[in-house]
Protein backbone atom coordinates (compact mmCIF):
# COMPACT_ATOMS: atom_id res chain seq x y z
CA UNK A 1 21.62 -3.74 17.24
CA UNK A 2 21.88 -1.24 14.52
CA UNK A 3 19.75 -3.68 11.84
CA UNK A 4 17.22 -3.83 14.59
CA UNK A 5 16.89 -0.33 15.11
CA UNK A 6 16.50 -0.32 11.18
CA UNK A 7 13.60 -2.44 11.24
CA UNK A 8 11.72 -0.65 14.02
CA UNK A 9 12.13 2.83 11.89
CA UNK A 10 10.83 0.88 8.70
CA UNK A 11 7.96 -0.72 10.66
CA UNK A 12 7.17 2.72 12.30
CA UNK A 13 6.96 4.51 8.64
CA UNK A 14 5.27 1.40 7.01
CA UNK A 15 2.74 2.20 9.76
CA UNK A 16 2.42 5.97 9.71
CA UNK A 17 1.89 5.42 5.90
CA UNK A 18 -1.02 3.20 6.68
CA UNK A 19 -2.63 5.79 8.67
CA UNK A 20 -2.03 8.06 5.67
CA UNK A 21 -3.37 5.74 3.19
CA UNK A 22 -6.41 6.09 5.43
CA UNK A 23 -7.01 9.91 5.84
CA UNK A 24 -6.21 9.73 1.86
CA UNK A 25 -8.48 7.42 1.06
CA UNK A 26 -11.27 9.27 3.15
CA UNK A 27 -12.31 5.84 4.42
CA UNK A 28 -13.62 7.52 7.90
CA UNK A 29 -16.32 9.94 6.24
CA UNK A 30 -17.68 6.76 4.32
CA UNK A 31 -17.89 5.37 8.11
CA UNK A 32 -19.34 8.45 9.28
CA UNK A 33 -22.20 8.45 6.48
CA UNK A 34 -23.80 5.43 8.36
CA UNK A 35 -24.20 7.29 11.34
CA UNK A 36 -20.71 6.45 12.98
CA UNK A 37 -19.72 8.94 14.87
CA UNK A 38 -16.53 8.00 16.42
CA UNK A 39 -13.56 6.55 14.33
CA UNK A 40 -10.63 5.07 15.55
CA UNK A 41 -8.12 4.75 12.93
CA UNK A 42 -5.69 1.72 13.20
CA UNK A 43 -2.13 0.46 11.59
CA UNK A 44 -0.55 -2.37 11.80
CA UNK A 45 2.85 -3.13 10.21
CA UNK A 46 4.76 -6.10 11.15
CA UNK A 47 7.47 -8.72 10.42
CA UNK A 48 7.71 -11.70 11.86
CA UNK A 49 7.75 -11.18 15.95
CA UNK A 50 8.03 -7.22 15.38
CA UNK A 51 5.27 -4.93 15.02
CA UNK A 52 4.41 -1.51 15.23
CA UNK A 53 0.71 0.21 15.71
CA UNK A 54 -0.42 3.82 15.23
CA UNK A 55 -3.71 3.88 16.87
CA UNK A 56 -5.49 7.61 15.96
C-alpha cells in the first residue's frame, strides 16, 4: 500500500510539473496569437495502468 501511495504522489508531481513546463514555456500565448482564445492546458503522467491528469 505504502509503494502505491508513492507512485500516485510521483505521478501527481510528474504531472503538476508538466503543467509548469507549460506556463514556462509560454506555449498558450503562441496559441493565443492565432486567434485562440480559450486554452485548456493538459498533463498526463503515467506508468503502466496508473495515471494522473491536471486539466487547467
Amino acid at each position: 500500500m505504502q509503494k502505491a501511495l508513492h507512485k500516485r504522489r510521483d505521478l501527481k508531481n510528474s504531472a503538476e510539473l508538466g503543467i509548469k513546463q507549460i506556463e514556462e514555456k509560454g506555449y498558450e500565448k503562441e496559441i493565443k496569437s492565432y486567434g485562440i482564445e480559450k486554452v485548456i492546458k493538459v498533463a498526463i503522467a503515467f506508468d503502466r495502468k496508473n495515471v494522473e491528469i491536471i486539466v487547467k
